[in-house]
Protein backbone atom coordinates (compact mmCIF):
# COMPACT_ATOMS: atom_id res chain seq x y z
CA UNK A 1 -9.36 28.66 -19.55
CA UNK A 2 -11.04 25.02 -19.11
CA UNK A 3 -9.28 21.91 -18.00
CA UNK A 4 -5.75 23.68 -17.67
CA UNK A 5 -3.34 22.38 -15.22
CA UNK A 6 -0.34 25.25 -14.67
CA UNK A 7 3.53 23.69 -14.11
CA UNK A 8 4.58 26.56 -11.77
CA UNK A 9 8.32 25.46 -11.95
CA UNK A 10 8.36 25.14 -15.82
CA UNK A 11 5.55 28.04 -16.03
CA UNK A 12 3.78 25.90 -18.77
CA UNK A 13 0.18 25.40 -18.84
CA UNK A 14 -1.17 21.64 -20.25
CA UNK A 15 -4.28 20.41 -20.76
CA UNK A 16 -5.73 17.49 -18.24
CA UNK A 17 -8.00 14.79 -18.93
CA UNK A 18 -9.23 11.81 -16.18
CA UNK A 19 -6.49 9.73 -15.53
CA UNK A 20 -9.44 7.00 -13.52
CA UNK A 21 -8.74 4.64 -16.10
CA UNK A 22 -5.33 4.67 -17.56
CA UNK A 23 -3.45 1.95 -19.25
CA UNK A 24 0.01 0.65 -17.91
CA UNK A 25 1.45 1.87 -21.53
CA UNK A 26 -0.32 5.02 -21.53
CA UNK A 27 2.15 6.95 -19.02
CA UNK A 28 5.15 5.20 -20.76
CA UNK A 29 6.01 8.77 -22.37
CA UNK A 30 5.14 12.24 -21.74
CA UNK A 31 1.73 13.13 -21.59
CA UNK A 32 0.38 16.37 -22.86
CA UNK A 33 -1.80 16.70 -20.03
CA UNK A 34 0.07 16.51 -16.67
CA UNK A 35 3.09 17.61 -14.96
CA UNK A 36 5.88 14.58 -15.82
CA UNK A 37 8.48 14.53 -12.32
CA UNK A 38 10.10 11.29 -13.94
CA UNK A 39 10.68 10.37 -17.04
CA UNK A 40 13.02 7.17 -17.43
CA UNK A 41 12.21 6.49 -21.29
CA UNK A 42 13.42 10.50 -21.92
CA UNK A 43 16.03 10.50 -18.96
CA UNK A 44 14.44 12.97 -17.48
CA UNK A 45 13.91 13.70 -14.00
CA UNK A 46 13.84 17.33 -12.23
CA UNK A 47 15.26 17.13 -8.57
CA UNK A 48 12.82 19.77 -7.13
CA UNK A 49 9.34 20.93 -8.50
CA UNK A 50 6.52 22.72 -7.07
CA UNK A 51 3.12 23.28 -8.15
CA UNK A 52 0.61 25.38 -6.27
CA UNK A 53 -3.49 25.00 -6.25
CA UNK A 54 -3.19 28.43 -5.94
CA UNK A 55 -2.22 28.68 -9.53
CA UNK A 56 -3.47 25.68 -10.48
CA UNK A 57 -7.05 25.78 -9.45
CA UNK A 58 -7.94 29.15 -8.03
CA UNK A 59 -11.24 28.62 -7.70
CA UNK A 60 -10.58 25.85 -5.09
CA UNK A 61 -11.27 27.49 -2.13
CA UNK A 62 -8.48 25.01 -0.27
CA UNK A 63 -5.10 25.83 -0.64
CA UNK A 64 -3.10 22.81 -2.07
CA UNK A 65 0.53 22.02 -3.34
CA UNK A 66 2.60 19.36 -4.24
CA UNK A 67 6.52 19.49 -4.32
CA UNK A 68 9.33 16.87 -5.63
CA UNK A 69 12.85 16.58 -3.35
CA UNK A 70 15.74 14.50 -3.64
CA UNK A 71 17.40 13.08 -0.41
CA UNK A 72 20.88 13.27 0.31
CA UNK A 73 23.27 11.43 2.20
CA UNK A 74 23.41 7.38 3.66
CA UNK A 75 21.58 5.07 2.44
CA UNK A 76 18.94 7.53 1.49
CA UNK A 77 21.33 9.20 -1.39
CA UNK A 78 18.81 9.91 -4.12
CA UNK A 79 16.13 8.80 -3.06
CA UNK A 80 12.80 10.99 -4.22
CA UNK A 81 10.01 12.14 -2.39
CA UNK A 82 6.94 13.60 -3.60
CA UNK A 83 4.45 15.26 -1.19
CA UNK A 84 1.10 15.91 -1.25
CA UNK A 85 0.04 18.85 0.76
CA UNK A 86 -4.04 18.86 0.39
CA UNK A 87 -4.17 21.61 2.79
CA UNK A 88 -5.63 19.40 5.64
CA UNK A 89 -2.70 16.18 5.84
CA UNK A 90 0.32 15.75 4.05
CA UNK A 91 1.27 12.21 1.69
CA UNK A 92 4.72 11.45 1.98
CA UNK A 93 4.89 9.48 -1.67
CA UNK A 94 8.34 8.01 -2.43
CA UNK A 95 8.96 6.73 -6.07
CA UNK A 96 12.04 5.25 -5.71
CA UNK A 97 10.47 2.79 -3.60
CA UNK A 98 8.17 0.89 -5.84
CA UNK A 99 5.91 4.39 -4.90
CA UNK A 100 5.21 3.47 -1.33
CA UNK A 101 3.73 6.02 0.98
CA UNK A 102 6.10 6.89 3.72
CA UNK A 103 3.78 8.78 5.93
CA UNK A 104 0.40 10.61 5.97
CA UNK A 105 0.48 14.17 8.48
CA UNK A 106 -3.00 15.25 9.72
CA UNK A 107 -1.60 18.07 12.23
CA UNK A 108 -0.29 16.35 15.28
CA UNK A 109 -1.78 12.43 14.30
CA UNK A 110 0.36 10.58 12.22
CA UNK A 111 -0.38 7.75 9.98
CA UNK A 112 2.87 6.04 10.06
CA UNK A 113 5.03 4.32 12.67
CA UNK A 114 8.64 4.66 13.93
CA UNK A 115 11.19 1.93 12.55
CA UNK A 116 13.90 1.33 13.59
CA UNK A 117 15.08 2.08 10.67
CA UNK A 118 16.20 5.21 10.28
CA UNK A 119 16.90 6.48 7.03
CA UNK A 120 14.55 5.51 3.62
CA UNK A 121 16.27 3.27 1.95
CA UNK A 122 17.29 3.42 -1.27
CA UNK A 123 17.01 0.32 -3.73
CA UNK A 124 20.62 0.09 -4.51
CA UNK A 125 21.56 -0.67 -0.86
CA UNK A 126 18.72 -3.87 -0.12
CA UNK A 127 20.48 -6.79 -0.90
CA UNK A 128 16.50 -9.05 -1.08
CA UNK A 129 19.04 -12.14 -0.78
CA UNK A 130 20.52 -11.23 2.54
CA UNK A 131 20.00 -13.62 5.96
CA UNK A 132 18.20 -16.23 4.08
CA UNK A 133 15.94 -14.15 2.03
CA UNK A 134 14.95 -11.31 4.75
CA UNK A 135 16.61 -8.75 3.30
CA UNK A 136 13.51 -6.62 2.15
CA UNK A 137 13.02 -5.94 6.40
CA UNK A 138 16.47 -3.94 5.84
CA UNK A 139 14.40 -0.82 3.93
CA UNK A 140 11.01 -1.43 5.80
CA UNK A 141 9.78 1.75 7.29
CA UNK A 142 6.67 2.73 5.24
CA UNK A 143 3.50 3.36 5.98
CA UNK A 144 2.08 1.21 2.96
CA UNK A 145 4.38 -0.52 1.19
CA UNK A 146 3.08 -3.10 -1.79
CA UNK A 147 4.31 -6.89 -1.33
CA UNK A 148 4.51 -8.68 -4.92
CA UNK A 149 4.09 -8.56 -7.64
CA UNK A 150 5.92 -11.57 -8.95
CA UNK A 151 5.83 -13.40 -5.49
CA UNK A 152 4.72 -12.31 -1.59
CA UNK A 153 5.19 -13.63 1.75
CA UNK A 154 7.17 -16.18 3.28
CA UNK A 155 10.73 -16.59 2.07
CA UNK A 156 12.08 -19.97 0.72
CA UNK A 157 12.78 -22.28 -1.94
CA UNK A 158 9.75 -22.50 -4.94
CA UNK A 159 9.41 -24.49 -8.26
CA UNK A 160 9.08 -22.81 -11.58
CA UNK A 161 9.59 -23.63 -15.00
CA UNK A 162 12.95 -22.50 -17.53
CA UNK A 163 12.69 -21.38 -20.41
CA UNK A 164 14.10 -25.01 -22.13
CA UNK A 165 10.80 -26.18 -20.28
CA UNK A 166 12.48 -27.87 -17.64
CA UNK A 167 11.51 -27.72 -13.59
CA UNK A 168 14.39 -25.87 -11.75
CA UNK A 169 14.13 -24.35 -8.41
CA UNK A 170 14.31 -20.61 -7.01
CA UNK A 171 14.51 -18.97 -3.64
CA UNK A 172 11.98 -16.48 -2.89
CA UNK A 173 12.41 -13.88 -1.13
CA UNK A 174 10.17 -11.76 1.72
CA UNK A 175 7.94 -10.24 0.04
CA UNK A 176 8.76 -9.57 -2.93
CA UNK A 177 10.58 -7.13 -5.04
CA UNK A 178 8.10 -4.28 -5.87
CA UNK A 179 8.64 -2.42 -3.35
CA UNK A 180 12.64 -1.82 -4.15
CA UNK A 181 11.89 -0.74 -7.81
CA UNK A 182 12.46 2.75 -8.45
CA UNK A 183 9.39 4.23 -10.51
CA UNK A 184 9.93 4.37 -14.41
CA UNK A 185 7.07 7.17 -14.66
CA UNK A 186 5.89 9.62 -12.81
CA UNK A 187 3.41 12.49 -13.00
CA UNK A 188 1.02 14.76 -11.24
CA UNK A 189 -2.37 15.64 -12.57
CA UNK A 190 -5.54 17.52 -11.18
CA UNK A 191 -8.94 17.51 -12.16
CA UNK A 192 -10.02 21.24 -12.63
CA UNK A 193 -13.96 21.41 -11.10
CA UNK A 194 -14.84 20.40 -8.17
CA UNK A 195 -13.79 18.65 -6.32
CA UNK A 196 -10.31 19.14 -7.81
CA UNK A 197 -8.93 16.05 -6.79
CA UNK A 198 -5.25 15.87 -7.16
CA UNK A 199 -3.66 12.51 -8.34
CA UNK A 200 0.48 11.53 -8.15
CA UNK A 201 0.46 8.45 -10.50
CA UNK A 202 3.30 6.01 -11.10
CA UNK A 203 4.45 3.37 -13.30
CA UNK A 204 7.09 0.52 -11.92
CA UNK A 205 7.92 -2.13 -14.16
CA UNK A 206 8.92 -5.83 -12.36
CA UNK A 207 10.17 -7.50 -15.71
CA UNK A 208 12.72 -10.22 -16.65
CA UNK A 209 13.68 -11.65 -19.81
CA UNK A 210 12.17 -15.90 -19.69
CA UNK A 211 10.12 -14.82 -16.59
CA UNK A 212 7.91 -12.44 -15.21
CA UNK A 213 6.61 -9.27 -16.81
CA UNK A 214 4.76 -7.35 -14.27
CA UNK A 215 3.38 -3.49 -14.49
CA UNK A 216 2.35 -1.73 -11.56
CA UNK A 217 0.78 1.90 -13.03
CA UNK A 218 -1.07 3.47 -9.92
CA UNK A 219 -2.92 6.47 -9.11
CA UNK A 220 -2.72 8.35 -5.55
CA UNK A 221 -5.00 10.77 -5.05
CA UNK A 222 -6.81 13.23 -2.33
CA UNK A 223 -8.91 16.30 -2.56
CA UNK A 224 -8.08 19.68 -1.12
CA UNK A 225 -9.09 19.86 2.32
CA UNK A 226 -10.48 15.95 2.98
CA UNK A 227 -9.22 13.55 5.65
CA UNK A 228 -8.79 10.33 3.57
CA UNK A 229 -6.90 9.15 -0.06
CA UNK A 230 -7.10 7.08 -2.54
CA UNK A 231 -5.29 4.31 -3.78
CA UNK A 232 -6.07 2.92 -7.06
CA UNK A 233 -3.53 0.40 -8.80
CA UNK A 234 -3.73 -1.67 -12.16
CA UNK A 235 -1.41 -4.64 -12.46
CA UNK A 236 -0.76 -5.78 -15.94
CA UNK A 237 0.97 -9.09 -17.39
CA UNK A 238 2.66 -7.61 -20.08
CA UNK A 239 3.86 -11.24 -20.99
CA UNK A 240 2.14 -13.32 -23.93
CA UNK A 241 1.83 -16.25 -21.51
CA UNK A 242 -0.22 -16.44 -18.67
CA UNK A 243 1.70 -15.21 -15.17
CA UNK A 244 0.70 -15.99 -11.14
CA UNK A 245 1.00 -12.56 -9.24
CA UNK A 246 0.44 -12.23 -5.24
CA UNK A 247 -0.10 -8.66 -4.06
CA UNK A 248 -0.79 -7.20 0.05
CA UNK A 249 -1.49 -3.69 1.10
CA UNK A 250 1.16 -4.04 3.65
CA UNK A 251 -0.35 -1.09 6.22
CA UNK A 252 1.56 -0.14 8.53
CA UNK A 253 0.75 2.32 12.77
CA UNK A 254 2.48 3.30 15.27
CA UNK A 255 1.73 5.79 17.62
CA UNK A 256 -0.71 7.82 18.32
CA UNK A 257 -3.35 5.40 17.03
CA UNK A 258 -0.92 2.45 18.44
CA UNK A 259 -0.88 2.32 22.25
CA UNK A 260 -2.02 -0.06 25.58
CA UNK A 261 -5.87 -0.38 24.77
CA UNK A 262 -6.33 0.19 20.76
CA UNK A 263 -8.64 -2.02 18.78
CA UNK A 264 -9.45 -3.19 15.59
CA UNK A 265 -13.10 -3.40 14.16
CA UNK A 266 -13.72 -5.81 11.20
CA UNK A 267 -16.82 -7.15 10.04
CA UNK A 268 -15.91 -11.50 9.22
CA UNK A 269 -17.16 -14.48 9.81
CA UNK A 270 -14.06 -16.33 10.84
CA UNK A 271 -10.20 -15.44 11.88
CA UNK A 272 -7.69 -17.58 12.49
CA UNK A 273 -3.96 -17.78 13.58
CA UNK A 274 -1.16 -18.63 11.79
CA UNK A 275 0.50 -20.64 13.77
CA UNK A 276 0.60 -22.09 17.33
CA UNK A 277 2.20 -19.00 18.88
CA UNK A 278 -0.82 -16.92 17.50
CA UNK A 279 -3.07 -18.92 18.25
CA UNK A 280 -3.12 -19.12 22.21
CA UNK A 281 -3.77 -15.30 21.78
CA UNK A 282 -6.58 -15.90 19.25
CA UNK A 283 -9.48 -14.53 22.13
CA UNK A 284 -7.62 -11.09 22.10
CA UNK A 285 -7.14 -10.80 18.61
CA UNK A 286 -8.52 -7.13 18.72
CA UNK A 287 -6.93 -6.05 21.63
CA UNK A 288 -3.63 -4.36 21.38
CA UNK A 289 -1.28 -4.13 24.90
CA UNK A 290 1.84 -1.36 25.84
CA UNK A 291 5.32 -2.56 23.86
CA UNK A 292 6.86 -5.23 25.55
CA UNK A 293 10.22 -6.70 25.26
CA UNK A 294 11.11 -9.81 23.16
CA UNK A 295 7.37 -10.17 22.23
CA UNK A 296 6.98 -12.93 19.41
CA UNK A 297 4.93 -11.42 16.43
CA UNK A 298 1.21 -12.68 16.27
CA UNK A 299 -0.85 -13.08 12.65
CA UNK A 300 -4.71 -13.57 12.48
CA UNK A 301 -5.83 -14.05 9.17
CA UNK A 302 -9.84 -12.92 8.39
CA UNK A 303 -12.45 -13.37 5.94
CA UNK A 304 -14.20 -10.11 5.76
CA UNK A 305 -17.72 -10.02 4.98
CA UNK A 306 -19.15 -7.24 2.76
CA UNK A 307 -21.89 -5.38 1.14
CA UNK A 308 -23.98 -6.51 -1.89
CA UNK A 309 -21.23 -3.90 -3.94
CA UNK A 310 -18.87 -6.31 -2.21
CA UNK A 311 -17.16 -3.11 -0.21
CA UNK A 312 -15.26 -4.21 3.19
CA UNK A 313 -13.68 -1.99 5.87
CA UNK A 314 -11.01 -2.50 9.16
CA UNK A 315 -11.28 -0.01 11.75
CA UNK A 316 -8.06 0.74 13.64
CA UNK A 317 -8.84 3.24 17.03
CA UNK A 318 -7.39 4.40 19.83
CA UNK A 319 -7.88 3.01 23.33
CA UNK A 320 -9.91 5.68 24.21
CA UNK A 321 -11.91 5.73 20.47
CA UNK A 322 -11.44 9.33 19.89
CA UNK A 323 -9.04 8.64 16.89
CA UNK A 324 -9.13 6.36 14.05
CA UNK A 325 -8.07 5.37 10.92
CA UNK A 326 -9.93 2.61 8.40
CA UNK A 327 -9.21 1.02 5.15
CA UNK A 328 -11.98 0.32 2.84
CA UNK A 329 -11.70 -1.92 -0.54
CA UNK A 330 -13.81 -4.42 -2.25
CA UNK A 331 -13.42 -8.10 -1.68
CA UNK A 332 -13.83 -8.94 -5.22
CA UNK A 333 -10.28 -7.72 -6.01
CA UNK A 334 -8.28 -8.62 -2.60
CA UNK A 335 -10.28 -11.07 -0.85
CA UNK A 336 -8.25 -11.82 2.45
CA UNK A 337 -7.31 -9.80 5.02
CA UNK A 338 -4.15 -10.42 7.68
CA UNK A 339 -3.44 -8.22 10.62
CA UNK A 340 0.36 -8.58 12.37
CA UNK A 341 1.05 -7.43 15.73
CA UNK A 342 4.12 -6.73 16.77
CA UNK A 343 3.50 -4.79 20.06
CA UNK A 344 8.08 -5.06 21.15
CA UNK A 345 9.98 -2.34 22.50
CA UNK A 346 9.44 1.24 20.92
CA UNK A 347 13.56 1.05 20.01
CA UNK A 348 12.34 -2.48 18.04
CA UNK A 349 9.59 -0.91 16.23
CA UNK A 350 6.20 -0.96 18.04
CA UNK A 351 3.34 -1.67 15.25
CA UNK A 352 0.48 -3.14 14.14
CA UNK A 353 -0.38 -4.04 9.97
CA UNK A 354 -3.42 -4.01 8.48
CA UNK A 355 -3.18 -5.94 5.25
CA UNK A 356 -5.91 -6.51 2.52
CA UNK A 357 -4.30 -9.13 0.07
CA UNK A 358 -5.45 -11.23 -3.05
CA UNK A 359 -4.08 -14.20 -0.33
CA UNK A 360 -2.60 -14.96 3.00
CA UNK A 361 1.41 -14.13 3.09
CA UNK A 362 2.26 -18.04 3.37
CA UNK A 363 5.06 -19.54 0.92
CA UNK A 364 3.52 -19.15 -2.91
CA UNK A 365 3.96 -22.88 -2.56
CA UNK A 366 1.41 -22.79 -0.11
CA UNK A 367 -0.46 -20.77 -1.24
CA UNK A 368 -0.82 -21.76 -4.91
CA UNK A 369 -2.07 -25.23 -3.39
CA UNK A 370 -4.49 -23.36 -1.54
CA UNK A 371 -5.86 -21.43 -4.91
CA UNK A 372 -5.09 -18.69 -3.33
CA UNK A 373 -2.51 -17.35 -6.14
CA UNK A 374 -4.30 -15.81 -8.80
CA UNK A 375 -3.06 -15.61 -12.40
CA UNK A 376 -3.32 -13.14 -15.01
CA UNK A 377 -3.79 -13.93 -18.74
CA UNK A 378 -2.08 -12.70 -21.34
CA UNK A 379 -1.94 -9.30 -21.54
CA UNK A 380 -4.86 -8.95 -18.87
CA UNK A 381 -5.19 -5.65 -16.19
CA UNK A 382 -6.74 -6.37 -12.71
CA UNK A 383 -7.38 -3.56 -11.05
CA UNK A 384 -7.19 -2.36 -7.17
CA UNK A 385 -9.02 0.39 -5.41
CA UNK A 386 -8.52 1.65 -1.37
CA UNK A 387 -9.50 4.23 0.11
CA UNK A 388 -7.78 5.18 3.55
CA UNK A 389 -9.46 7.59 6.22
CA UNK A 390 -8.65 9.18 9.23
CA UNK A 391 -12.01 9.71 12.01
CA UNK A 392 -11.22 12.26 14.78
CA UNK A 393 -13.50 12.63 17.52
CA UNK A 394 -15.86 10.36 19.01
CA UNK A 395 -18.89 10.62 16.70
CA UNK A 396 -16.53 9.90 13.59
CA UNK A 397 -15.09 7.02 15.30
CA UNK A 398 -18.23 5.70 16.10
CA UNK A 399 -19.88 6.10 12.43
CA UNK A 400 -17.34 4.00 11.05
CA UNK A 401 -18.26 1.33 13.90
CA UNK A 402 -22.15 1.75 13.00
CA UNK A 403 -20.73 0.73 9.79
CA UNK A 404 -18.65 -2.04 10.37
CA UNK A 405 -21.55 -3.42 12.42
CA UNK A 406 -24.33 -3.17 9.96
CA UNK A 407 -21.92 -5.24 7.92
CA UNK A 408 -21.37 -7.75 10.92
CA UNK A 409 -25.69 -7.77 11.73
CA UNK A 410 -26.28 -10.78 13.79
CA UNK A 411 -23.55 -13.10 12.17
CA UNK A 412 -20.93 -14.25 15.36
CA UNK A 413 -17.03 -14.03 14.04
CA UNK A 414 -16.25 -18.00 14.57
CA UNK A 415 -13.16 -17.77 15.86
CA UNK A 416 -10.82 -20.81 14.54
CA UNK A 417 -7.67 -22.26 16.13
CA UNK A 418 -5.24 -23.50 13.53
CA UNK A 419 -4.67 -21.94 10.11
CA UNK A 420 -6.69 -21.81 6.98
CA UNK A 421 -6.80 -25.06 4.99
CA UNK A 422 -4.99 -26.63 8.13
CA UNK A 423 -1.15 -26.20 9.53
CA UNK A 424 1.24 -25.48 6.40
């Protein structure tokens, strides 16, 4: 039997077709060809599902699986988790927030960090409003988690126009709201030859009547047995009037990659700070140090440079550069890159983000100035694609370096002491 993909909970077999290039409509009801976990349009939702590659593909000579849970109890009542079990690292995918990734396993090496936040958080309980527009830090524990779609960054009051046509004014808030929208759609699909990747895709709708309306459909997906995944998302303005949209790749380590001595490697030909704080540390800006009490979050902003296909990569590694971890994503679609240390006491969440963006997470107001806010037509998709790897051992650590420097060659990062486009 060709191109079958078996539902071992619901013991149904359904055909399967690529899902590289879906439409933000096309998972709006169930599809014929893939396992459907959530259903919003049909009210459907099973609380625990399991599919095996064993069953699934059994010519794949990795075992796989991926399973559905709900959570229970606190703040984390309801909330679901799908997990990707490749057979090398586990994907901690959670769809009831906006379908971040909690965590990625790899044996003992964890992509991920410890916040201080205990619990994951669900939507109903993140009041975005709260102390002055900071109330998105209240659920932040993720590994990735999207800021946008509508808005990202900086909190604060921001001009925009009613629907009588008139200005009025509106608080934004950190970041955004995509990341507290529970998934409309959601469904599990595997390619049947070789290399049988396995794909968790998602639809979450940000929408408002007179404003925004915002689809995020993306794809997640691994193969059996490989260190890295896949990240490819399609934003769509569903509206029949042009709409600004802001988006980061808000990446998130802690420990083990995390410690006194980590770097980062990133091939650009500037950084800068973001202010005057960061920018008396701009000479160490790849350096990490041991957590440290009451230390003030720094932000250095880059311009990576690329390959003629326009592909970049960041290098995070350990102090001794036997372990790391890169992201790797074409300029063309997110241009910028920001990377946030916050090296404070373990208890206060000890971590470092690496964050590709379509801007720099300023005020909109700033950053619309700067033409850094791009804006989708009518009806137009833009599309995202990252891929996120984990190197262990020396000689894969220092690959991705080779790399990274043949993208550098002989051009000198000029480093820059005051923000792009000046102090906002």
């Amino acid at each position: 039997m060709n191109n079958v993909l078996f539902c071992v909970t619901c013991t149904i077999c359904i055909s399967y077709v690529n899902l590289g290039h879906l439409s933000s409509t096309s998972l709006a009801a169930p599809r014929s060809n893939a396992v459907v976990l959530t259903n919003a349009q049909h009210n459907t939702t099973p609380e625990t599902t399991r599919i095996l590659g064993s069953e699934t593909t059994p010519n794949c000579p990795t075992n796989w699986s991926v399973s559905k849970s709900v959570l229970r109890g606190g703040k984390q009542e309801g909330v679901e988790l799908i997990t990707i079990d490749n057979g090398a690292m586990q994907i901690t995918v959670v769809p009831t927030r906006g379908m971040s990734v909690l965590q990625v396993q790899h044996g003992d090496i964890r992509l991920g960090w410890d916040s201080p936040i205990p619990e994951i958080i669900h939507p109903q309980f993140i009041n975005l409003e709260s102390r002055n527009g900071l109330g998105w830090l209240e659920g932040f524990n993720e590994w990735m988690v999207r800021c946008g779609l509508e808005f990202a960054g900086a909190p604060g009051p921001d001009k925009f126009i009613t629907n009588t046509g008139d200005e009025a004014e509106m608080n934004l808030t950190l970041h955004g709201k995509i990341g507290n929208i529970p998934a409309s759609h959601v469904e599990v699909a595997v390619d049947q030859k070789p290399p049988y990747r396995i794909h968790v895709c998602g639809v979450v709708h940000e929408r408002t009547f007179h404003g925004p309306k915002l689809t995020l459909t993306t794809d997640i997906s691994t193969t059996p047995g490989s260190d890295s995944l896949r990240i490819t998302d399609t934003v769509t303005n569903s509206s029949g009037s042009p709409q600004e949209m802001q988006l980061i790749y808000h990446t998130n380590y802690g420990r083990p990659l995390l410690e006194a001595g980590a770097s980062i490697v990133v091939p650009a030909s500037w950084v800068a700070p973001i202010n005057e704080h960061s920018a008396k540390a701009i000479d160490a800006f790849a350096e990490y140090a041991a957590p440290q009490a009451d230390f003030v979050e720094e932000v250095f902003f880059f311009q990576p440079l690329a390959n003629r296909e326009g592909l970049t990569e960041i290098l995070l590694q350990n102090a001794a550069a036997d372990i790391g971890t890169t992201i790797r994503w074409n300029v063309k679609q997110l241009p910028y890159l920001s990377v946030w240390k916050n090296t404070i006491s373990e208890s206060d969440g000890y971590v470092t983000g690496l964050e590709p963006a379509t801007g720099f997470p300023f005020h909109r107001s700033i950053e619309r100035k700067l033409g850094r806010v791009p804006k989708l037509a009518a009806g137009e998709t833009r599309q995202f694609e990252l891929d996120f790897g984990l190197h262990i051992g020396r000689d894969a650590v220092a690959r991705q370096q080779r790399w990274i420097a043949d993208l550098q060659g002989d051009q000198t990062i000029e480093i820059r002491t005051a923000p792009p486009n000046g102090k906002p």
